[in-house]
Protein backbone atom coordinates (compact mmCIF):
# COMPACT_ATOMS: atom_id res chain seq x y z
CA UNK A 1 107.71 82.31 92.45
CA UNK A 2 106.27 84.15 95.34
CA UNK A 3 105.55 82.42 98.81
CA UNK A 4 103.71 83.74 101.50
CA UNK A 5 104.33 82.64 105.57
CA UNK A 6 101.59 83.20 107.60
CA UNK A 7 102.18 83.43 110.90
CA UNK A 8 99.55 83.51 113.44
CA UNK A 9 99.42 85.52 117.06
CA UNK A 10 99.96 88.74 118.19
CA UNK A 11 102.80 89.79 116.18
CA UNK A 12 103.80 93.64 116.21
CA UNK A 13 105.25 94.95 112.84
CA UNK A 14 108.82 95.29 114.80
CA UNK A 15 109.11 92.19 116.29
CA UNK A 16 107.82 90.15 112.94
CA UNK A 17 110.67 92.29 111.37
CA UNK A 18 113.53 91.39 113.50
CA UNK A 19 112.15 87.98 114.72
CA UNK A 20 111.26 87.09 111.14
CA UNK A 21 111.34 88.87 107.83
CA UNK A 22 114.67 90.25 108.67
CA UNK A 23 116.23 86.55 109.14
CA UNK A 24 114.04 84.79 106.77
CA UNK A 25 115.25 87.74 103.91
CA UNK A 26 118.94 87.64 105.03
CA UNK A 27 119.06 83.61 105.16
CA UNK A 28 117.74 83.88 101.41
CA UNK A 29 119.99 86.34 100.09
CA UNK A 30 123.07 84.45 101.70
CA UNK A 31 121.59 81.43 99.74
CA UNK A 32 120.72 83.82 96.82
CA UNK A 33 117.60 82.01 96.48
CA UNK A 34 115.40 85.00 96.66
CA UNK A 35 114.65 88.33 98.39
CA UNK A 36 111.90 89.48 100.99
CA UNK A 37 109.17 90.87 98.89
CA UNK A 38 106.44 92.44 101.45
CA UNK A 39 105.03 92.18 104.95
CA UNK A 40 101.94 92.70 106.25
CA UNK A 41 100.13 92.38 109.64
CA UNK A 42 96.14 90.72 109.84
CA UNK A 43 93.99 92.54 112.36
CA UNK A 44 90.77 91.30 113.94
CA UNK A 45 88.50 92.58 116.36
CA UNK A 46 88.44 90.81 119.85
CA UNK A 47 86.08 91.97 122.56
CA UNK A 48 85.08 94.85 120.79
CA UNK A 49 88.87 96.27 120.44
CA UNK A 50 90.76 95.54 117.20
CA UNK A 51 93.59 92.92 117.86
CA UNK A 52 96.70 92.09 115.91
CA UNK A 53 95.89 88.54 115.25
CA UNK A 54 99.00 87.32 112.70
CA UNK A 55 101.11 88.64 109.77
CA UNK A 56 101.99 87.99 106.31
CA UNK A 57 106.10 87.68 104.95
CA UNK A 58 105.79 87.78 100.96
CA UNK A 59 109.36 86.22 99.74
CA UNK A 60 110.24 85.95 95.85
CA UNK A 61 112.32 83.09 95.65
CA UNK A 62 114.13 80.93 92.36
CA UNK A 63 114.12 77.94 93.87
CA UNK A 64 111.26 76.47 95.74
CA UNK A 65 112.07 73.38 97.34
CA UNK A 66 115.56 74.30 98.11
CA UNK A 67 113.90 78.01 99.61
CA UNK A 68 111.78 75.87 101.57
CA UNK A 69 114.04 73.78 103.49
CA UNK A 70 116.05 77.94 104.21
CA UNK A 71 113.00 79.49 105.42
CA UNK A 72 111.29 76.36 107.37
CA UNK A 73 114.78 76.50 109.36
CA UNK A 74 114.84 80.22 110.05
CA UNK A 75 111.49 79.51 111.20
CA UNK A 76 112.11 76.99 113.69
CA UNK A 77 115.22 78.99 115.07
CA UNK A 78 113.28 81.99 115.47
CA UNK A 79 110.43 79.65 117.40
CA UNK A 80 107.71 80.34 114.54
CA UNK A 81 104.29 79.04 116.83
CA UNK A 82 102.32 76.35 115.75
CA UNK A 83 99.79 76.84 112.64
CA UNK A 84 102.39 79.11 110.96
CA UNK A 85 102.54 77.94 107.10
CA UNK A 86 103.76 79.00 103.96
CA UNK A 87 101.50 79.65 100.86
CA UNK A 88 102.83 79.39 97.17
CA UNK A 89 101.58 82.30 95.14
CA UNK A 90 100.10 84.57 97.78
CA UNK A 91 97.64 82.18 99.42
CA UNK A 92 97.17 79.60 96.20
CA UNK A 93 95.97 76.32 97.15
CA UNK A 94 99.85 74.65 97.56
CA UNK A 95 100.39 74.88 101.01
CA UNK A 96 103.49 73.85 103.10
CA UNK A 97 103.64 73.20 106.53
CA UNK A 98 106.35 74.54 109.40
C-alpha cells in the first residue's frame, strides 16, 4: 500500500530530505514496514513569483496501521507543522491526520 504525507510550507527539497523523508524512510526500514518510495515538492505562485508552498513523501509500506503510528512519530519529532496529513493511495479519499 502506498501512503502519501503532505506537508505544507516552504519546504526546500534538502531540508524535506533530511528533516523528513530521510527519517520517515530510515524509521520504516528499521521497522521493515516499508521503504520511501518518492518525493516531490508543490509550487505555487505568490505575488507574482513562484513559491515553494509544500511537498509530497510517497512511502510503500506492508503494514498500515502499524506504519502509521512509525511515521506519525517521526513526524512529530521532526516538528511536522500543522495541516500536514497522510493520504492512502496517493491522495485517495482515506485520510489520516498528524
Amino acid at each position: 500500500m502506498d501512503l502519501t504525507v503532505h506537508i505544507p510550507g516552504n519546504i526546500l527539497p534538502v531540508d524535506r530530505g533530511r528533516q523528513f523523508a530521510d527519517p520517515i524512510g530510515a524509521a520504516l526500514r528499521s521497522a521493515e514496514l516499508g521503504e520511501l518510495r518518492d518525493e516531490g515538492t508543490q509550487m505555487g505562485i505568490d505575488d507574482g513569483r513562484f513559491v515553494v508552498v509544500g511537498c509530497d513523501i510517497v512511502l510503500r509500506v506492508t503494514d498500515v496501521p502499524r506504519a502509521l503510528e512509525v511515521i506519525r512519530r517521526v513526524l512529530r519529532e521532526a516538528a511536522a507543522p500543522a495541516g500536514t496529513k497522510i493520504s492512502e493511495g496517493g491522495g485517495s479519499s482515506v485520510v489520516h491526520e498528524l
